[in-house]
Protein backbone atom coordinates (compact mmCIF):
# COMPACT_ATOMS: atom_id res chain seq x y z
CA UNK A 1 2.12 25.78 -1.65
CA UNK A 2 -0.48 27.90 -2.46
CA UNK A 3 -4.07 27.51 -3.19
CA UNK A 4 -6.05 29.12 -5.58
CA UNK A 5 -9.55 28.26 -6.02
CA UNK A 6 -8.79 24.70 -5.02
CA UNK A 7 -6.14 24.29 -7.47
CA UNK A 8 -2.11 23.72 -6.18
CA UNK A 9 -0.62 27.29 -7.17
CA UNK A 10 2.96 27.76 -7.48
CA UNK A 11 4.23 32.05 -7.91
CA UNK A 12 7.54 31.82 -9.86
CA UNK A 13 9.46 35.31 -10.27
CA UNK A 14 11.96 36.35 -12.31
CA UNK A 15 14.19 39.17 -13.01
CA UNK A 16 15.09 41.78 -15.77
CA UNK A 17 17.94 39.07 -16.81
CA UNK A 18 15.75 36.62 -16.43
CA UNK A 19 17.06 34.98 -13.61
CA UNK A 20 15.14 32.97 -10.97
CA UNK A 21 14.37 35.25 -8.00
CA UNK A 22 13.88 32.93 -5.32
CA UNK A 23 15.38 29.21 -6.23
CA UNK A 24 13.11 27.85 -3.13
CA UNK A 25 9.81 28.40 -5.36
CA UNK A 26 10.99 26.45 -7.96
CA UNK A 27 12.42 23.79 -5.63
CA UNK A 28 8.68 23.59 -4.44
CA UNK A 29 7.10 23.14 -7.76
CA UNK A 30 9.79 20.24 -8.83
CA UNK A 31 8.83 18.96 -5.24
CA UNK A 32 5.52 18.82 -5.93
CA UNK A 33 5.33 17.53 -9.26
CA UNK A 34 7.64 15.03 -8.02
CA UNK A 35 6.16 13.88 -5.54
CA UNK A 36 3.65 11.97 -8.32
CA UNK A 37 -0.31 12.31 -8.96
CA UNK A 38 -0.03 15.95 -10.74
CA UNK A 39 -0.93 15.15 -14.54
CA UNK A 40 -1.51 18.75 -15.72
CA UNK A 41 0.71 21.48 -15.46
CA UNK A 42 -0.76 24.96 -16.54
CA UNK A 43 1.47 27.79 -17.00
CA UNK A 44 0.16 31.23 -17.18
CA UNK A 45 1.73 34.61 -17.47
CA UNK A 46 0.42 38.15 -17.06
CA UNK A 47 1.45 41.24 -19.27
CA UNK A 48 2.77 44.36 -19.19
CA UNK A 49 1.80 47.30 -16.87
CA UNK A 50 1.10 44.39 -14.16
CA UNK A 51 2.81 44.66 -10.61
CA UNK A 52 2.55 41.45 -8.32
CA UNK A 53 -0.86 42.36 -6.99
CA UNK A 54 -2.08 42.94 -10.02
CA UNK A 55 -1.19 39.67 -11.76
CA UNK A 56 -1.97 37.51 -8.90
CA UNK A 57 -5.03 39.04 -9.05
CA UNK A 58 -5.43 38.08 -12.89
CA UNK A 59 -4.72 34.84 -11.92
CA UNK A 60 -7.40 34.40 -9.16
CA UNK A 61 -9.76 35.84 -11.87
CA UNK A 62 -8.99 33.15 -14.29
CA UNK A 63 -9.11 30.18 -11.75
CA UNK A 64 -12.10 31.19 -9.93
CA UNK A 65 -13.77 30.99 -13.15
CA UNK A 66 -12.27 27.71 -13.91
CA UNK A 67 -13.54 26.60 -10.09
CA UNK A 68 -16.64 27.33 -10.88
CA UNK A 69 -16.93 25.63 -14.55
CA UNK A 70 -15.68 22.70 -13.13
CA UNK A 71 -18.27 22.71 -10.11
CA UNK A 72 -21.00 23.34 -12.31
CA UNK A 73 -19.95 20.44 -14.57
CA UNK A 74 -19.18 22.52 -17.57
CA UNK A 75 -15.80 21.20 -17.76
CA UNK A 76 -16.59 17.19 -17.66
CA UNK A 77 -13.18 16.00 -18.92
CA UNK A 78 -11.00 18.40 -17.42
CA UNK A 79 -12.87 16.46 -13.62
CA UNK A 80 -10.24 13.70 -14.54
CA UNK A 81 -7.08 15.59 -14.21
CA UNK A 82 -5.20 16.49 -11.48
CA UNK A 83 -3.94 20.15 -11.92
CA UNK A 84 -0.96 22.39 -10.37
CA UNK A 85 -0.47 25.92 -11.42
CA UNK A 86 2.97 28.00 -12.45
CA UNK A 87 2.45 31.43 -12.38
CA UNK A 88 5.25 33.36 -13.76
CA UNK A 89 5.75 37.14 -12.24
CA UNK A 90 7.75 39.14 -14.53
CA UNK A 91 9.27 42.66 -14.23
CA UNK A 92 6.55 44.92 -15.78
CA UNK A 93 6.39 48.23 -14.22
CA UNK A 94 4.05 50.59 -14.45
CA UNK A 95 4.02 53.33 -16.69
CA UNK A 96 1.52 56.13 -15.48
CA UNK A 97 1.11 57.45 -18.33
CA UNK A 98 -0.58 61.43 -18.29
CA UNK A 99 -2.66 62.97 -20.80
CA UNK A 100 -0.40 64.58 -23.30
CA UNK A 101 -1.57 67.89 -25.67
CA UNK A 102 -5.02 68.17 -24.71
CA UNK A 103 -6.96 69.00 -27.72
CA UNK A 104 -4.17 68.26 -30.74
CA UNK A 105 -1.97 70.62 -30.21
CA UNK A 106 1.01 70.36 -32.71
CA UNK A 107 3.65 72.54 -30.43
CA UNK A 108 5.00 71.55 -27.47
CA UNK A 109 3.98 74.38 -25.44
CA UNK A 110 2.59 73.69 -21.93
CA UNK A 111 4.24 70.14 -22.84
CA UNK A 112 7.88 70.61 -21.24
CA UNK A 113 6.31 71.36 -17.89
CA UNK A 114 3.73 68.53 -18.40
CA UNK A 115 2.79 65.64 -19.02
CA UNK A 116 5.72 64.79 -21.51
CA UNK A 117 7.81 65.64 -19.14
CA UNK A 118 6.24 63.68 -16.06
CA UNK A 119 6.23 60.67 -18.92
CA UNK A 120 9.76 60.75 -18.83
CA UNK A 121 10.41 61.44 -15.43
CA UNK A 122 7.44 57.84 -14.89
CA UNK A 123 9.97 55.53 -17.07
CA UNK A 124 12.74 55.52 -14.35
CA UNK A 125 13.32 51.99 -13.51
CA UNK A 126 12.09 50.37 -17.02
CA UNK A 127 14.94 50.36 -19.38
CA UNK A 128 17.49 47.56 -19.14
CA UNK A 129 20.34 50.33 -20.14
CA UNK A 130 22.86 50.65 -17.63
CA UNK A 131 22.72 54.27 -17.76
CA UNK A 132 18.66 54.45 -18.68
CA UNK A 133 18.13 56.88 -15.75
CA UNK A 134 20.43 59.49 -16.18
CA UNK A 135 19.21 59.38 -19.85
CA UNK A 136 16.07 60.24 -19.38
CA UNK A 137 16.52 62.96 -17.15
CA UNK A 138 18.76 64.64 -19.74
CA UNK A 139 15.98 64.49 -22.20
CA UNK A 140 13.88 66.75 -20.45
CA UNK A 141 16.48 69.44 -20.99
CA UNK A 142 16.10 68.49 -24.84
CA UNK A 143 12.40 68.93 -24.52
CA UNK A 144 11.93 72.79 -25.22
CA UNK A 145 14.73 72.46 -28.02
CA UNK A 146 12.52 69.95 -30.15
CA UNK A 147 9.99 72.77 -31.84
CA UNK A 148 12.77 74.75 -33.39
CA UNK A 149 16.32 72.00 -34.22
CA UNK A 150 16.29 69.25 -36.00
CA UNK A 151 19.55 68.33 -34.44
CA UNK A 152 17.68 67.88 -31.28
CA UNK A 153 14.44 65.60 -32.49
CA UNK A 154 17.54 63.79 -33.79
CA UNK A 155 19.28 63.46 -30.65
CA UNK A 156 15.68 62.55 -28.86
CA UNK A 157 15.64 59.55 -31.78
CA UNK A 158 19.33 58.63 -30.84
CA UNK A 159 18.61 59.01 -26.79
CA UNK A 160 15.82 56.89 -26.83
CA UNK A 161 16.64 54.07 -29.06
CA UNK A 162 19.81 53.76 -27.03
CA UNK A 163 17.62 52.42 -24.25
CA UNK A 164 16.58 49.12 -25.61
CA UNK A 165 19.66 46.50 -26.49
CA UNK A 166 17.61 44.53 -28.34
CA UNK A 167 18.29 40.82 -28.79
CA UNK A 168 15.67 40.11 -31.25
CA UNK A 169 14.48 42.65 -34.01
CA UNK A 170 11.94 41.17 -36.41
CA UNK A 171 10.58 42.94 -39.71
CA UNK A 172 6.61 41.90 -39.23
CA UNK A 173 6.46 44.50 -35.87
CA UNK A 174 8.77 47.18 -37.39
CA UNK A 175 11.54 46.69 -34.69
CA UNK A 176 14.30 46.50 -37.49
CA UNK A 177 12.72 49.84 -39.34
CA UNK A 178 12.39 51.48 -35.88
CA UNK A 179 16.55 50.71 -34.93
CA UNK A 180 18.30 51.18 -38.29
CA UNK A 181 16.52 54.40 -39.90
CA UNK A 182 17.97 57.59 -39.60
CA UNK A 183 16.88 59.43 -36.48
CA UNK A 184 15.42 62.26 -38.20
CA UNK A 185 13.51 59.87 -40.17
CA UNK A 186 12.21 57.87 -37.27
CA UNK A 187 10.80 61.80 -35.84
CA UNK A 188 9.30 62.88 -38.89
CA UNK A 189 7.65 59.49 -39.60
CA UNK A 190 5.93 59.60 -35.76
CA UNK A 191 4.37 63.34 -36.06
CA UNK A 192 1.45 61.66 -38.29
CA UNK A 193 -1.60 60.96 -36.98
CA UNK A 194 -3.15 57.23 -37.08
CA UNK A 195 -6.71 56.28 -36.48
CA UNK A 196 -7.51 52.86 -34.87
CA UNK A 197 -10.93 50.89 -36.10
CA UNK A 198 -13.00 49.59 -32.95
CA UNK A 199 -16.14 47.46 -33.07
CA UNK A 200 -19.29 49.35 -32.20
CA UNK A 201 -21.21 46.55 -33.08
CA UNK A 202 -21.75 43.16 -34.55
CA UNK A 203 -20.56 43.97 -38.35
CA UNK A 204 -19.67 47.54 -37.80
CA UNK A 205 -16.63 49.01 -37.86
CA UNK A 206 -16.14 52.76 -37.00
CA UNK A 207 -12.96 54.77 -36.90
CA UNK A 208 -11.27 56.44 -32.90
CA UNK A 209 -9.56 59.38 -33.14
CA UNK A 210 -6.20 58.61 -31.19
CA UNK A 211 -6.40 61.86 -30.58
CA UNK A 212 -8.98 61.12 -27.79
CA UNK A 213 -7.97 60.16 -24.77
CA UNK A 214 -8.38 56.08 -24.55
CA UNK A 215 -7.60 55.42 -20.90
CA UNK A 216 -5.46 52.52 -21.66
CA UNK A 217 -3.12 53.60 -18.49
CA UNK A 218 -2.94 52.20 -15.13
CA UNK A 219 -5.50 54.39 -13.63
CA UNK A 220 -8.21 52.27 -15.87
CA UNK A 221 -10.70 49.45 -14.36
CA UNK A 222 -9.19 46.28 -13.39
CA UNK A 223 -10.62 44.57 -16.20
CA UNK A 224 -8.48 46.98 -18.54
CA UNK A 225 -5.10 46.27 -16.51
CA UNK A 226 -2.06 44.23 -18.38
CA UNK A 227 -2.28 46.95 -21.59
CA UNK A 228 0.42 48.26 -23.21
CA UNK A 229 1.41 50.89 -21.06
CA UNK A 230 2.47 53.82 -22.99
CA UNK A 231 0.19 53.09 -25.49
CA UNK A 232 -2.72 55.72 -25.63
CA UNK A 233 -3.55 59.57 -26.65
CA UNK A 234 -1.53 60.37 -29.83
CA UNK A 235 -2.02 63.84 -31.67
CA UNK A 236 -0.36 65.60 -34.49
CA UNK A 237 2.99 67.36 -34.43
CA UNK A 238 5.98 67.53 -32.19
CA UNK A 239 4.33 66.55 -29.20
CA UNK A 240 3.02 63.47 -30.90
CA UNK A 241 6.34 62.56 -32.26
CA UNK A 242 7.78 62.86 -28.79
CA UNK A 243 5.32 60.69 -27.66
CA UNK A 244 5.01 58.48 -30.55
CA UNK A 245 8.38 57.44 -29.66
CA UNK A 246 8.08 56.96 -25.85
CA UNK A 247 5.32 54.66 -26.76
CA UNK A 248 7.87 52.50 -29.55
CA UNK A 249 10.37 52.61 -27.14
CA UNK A 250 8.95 51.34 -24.03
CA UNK A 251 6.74 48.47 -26.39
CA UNK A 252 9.93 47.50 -27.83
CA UNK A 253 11.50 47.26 -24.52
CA UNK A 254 8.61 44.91 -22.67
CA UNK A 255 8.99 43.08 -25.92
CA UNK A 256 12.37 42.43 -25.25
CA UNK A 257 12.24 41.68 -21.86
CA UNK A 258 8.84 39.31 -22.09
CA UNK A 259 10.92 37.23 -24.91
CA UNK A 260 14.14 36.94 -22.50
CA UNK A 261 12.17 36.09 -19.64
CA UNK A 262 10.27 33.14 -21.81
CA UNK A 263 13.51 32.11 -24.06
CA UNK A 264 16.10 32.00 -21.01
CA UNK A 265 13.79 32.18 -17.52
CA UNK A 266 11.59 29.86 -18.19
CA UNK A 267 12.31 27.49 -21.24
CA UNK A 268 14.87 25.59 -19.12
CA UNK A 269 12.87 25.36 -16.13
CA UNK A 270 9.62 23.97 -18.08
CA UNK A 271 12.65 21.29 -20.63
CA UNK A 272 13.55 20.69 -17.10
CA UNK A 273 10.42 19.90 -15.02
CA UNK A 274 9.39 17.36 -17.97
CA UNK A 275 12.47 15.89 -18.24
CA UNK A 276 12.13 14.59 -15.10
CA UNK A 277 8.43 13.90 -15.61
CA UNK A 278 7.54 12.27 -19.02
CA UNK A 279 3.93 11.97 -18.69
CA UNK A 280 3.52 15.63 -17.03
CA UNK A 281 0.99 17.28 -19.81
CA UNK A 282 2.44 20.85 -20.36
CA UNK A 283 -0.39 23.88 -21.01
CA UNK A 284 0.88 27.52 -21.97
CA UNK A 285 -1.16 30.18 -21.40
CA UNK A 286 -0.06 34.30 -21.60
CA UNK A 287 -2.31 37.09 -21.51
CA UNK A 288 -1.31 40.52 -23.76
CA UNK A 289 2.84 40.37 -23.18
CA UNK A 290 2.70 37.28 -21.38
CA UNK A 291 1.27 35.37 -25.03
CA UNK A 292 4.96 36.36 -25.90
CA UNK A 293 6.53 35.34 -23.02
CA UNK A 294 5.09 31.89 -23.13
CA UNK A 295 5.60 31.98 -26.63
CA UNK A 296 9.15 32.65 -26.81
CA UNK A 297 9.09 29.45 -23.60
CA UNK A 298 7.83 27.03 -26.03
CA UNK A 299 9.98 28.00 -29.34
CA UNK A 300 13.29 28.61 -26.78
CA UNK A 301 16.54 29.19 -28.56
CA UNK A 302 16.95 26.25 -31.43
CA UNK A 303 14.76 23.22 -31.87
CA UNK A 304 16.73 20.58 -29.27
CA UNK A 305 15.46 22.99 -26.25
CA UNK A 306 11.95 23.05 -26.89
CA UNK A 307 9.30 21.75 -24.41
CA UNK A 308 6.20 20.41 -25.52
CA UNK A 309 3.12 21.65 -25.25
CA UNK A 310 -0.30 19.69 -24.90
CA UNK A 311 -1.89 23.42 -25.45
CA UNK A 312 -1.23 26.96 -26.26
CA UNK A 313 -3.70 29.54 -24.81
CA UNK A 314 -2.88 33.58 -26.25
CA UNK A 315 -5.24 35.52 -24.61
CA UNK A 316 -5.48 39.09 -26.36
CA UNK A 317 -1.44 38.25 -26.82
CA UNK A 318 0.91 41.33 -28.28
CA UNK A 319 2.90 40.25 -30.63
CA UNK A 320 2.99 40.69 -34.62
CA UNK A 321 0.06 38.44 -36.26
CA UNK A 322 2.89 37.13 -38.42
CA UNK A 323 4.85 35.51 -35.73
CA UNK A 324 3.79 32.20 -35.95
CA UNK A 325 3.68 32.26 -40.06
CA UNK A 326 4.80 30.79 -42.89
CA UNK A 327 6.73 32.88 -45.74
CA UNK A 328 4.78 35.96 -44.31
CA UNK A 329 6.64 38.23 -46.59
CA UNK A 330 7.54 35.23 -49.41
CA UNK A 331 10.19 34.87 -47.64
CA UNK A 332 10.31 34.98 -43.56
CA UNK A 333 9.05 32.70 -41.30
CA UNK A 334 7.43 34.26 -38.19
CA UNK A 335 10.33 34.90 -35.31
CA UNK A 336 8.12 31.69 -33.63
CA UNK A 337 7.54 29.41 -36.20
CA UNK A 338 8.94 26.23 -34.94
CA UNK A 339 6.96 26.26 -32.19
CA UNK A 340 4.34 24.84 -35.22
CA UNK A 341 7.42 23.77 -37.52
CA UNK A 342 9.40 21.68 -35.16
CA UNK A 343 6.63 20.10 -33.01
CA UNK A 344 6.52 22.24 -30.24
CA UNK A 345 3.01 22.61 -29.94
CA UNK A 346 0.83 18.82 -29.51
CA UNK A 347 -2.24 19.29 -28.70
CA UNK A 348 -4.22 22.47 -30.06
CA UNK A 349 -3.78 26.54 -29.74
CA UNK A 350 -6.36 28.67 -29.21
CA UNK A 351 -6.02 32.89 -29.61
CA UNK A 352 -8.40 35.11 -28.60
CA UNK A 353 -8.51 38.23 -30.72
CA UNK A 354 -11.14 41.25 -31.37
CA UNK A 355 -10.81 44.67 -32.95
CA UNK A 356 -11.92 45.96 -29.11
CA UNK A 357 -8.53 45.32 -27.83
CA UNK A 358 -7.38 49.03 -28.12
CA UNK A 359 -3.78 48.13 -26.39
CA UNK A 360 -3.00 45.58 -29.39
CA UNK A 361 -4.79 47.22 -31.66
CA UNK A 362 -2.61 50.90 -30.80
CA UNK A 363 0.66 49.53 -31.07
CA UNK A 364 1.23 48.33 -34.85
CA UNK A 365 -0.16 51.64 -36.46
CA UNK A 366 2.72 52.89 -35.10
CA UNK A 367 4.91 50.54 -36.68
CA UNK A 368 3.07 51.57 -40.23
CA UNK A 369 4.06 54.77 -40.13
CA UNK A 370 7.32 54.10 -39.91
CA UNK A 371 6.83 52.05 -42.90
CA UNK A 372 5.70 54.84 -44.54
CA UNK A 373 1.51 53.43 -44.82
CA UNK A 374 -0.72 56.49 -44.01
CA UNK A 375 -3.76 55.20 -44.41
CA UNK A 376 -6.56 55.27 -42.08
CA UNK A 377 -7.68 51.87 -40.02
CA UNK A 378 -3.62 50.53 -40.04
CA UNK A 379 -3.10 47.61 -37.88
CA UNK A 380 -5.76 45.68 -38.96
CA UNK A 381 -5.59 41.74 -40.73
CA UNK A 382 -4.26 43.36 -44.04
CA UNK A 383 -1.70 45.46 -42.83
CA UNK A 384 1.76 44.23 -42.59
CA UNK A 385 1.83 45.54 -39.24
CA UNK A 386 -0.54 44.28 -37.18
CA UNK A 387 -0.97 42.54 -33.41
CA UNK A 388 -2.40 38.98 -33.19
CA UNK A 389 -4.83 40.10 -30.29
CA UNK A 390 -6.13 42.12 -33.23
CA UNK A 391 -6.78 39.96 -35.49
CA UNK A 392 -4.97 36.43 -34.58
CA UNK A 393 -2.50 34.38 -36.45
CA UNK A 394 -2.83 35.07 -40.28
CA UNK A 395 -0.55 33.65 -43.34
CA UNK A 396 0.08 30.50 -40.29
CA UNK A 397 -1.37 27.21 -42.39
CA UNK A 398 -2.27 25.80 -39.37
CA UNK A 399 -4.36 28.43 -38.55
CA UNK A 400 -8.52 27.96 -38.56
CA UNK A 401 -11.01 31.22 -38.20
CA UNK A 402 -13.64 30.58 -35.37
CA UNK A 403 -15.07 32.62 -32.64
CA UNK A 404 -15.37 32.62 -29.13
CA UNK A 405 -18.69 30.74 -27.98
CA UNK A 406 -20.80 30.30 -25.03
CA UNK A 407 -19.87 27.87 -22.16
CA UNK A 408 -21.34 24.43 -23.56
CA UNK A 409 -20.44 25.14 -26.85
CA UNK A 410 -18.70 21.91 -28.76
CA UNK A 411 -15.17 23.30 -30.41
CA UNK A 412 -14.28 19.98 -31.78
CA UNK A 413 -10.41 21.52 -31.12
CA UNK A 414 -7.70 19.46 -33.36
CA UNK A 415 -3.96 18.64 -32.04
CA UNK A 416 -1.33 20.95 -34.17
CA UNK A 417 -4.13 23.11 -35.23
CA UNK A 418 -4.43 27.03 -34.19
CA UNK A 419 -8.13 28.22 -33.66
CA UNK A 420 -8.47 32.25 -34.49
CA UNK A 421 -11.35 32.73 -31.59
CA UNK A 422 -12.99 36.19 -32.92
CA UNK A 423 -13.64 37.41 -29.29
CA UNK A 424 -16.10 40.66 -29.94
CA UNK A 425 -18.95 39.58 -28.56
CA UNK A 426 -17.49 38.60 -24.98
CA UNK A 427 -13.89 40.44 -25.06
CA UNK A 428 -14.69 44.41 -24.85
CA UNK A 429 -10.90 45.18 -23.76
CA UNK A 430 -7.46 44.03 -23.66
CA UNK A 431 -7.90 42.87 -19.67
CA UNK A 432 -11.36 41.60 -20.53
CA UNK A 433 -9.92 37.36 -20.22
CA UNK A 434 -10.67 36.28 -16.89
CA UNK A 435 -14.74 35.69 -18.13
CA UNK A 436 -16.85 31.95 -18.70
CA UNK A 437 -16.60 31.92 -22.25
CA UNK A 438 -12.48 32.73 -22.54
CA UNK A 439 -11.83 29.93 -19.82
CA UNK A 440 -13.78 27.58 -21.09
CA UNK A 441 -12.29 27.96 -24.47
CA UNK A 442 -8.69 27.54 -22.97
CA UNK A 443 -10.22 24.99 -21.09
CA UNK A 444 -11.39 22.78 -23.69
CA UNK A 445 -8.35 23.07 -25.27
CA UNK A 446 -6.85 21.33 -22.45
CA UNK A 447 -8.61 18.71 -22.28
């Protein structure tokens, strides 16, 4: 057993399949919990573009925090439970990504020796296909075709797409748009540019440029790690296109992955562990990819194999802000819906979200252009296509607008209720969770 800031830690990997790495860590954990006196059982998981190091390092963030609420007495109720700690490591490599086109560029010159090319050559190793490899090193040779054929930004389409098998494609994030249009289609859609609205300040909004280069790759701060890798400078044109669709295609793919690992990895195990211990209180927490992961845990495949919760902590989570509604479109349900439907969630959920989270906020303008929405500022609560660490759970009845407060604050948090915790004033990026005011949120929520 491990300790983290005085609280019983407990490292749980799995693989792409979602298969238990090492059966002896689990066998620890049900030891452990077992053994009696544990009464709290948080579960936390990091996001994409997160090696080991990284995420255990996440997780020391978060619990050091928690340490030193709870010494200061800022915590009072949580003094009464004992905790243990499941932290799930997931298969998220890194994407370095480069900076593509300097300056907007709409050709692809100085591209096929670049960074487009280094992109592709960076993705080795992520793609479930079989034969994901060899694929993308054949797309470099289509690389200086795509200016003048259509038949090749066809192919690229075709290529690409054929290196997610998706299990899950759901209309409110554009998955099912992005895997049944025609490939030429799908280009054409991804050469337009998109513009992203940040906070600058309290009540301002201003429009980025994704054109600019947002730094949203691995070589940012610490505090800016878990992103969505992939997802950063955009510009007009072929080159964007090309890119445009390595960014879809690896989101899609973590998406796929982070809802196998949480429906198959680690619903059993969780069904499992409170099976055998009734009273064990159950707490879900996922930062950026990870808020899906746990997600996809809690609603598992039908309604008989889901867990219960006692809380539900999405920290700056990417997924579609519809994915825990009702009737989003009149008609759908969110693809996690019973998790609020069918009683999965018992105590209260709490979702950080703020227009500062670039990574989120990137992603879903992406998926309005392939819905054919051009207008500037797309991904934000009144698009169709937008990320909940964006702008939180929206059409969801349970769903209550808040903010984020100082440590002291009184939340007065309800069981089966979802609190929308605008985040701007203390979340300034997509890694920015680990601070006072986001774990004492989660925290009160837990107790």
């Amino acid at each position: 057993m491990e300790n983290l800031s005085n609280f019983a830690f407990f490292p749980v990997e799995f693989d792409k399949a979602a298969k238990a790495v090492k059966q002896q860590q689990i066998d620890e954990l049900n030891s452990y919990i077992g053994a009696g006196g544990v009464t709290d059982l948080i579960v936390i998981s990091h996001g994409w573009n997160n090696d080991i190091a990284d995420a255990h390092a996440l997780y020391e963030r978060f619990f050091a925090t928690a340490r030193q609420l709870l010494d200061e007495g800022k915590l009072p109720a949580a003094v009464r439970r004992k905790f243990a700690v499941l932290g799930v490591f997931w298969p998220s490599k890194k994407f370095a990504e480069q900076e593509l086109i300097p300056g907007g560029a709409a050709g692809l010159a100085g591209v096929d020796s670049g960074a487009l090319r280094e992109s592709l050559r960076e993705l080795h190793g992520v793609f479930d296909a079989v034969d994901a490899d060899q694929t993308l090193t054949e797309l470099e040779q289509l690389l200086p075709r795509l200016e003048d054929s259509d038949q090749a930004c066809a192919e690229f389409v075709t290529r690409m797409r054929g290196l997610v098998n998706p299990t899950q494609v759901d209309a409110a994030d554009g998955s099912c748009l992005f895997f049944s249009l025609a490939p030429k289609e799908v280009f054409e859609k991804l050469r337009n540019p998109v513009s992203f609205t940040e906070i600058s300040a309290p009540g301002e909004t201003g429009a980025l440029s994704l054109g600019m280069a947002l730094e949203l790759s691995d070589s940012s701060s610490l505090s800016d790690g878990g992103g969505a890798a992939g997802i950063g400078d955009f510009c007009s044109g072929i080159g964007s296109a090309a890119n445009n669709l390595l960014n879809l295609t690896t989101y899609y793919q973590m998406k796929e992955r982070a809802g196998l690992v949480g429906r198959v990895g680690l619903n059993p195990l969780l069904r499992d562990l409170q099976a055998a211990n009734p009273a064990l209180r159950l707490h879900l927490a996922g930062h950026s990819f990870g808020g899906r992961l746990v997600t996809a845990a809690l609603a598992g495949d039908n309604e008989a194999g889901m867990p219960r919760a006692s809380s539900l902590a999405l920290l700056q989570a990417a997924y579609s802000h519809y994915g825990l509604a009702q009737k989003w479109d009149g008609q759908q349900d969110g693809l996690f819906r019973r998790v609020l439907s069918a009683g999965g969630l018992v105590g209260p959920g709490v979702i950080t979200h703020t227009a500062n989270d670039k990574a989120v906020g990137l992603a879903y303008p992406l998926a309005s252009l392939l819905g054919g929405q051009l207008a500037a500022g797309l991904g934000d609560e009144q698009d169709k296509y937008g990320g909940i660490g964006r702008n939180g759970a929206q059409k969801t009845p349970e769903a209550v607008k808040a903010s984020l407060l100082e440590v002291g604050s009184n939340y007065n948090f309800t069981a089966g209720k979802l609190y929308n915790l605008r985040a701007d004033q203390f979340v300034k990026s997509h890694g920015d969770v680990t601070g006072p005011q986001v774990v004492y949120a989660v925290f009160q929520a837990i107790s």
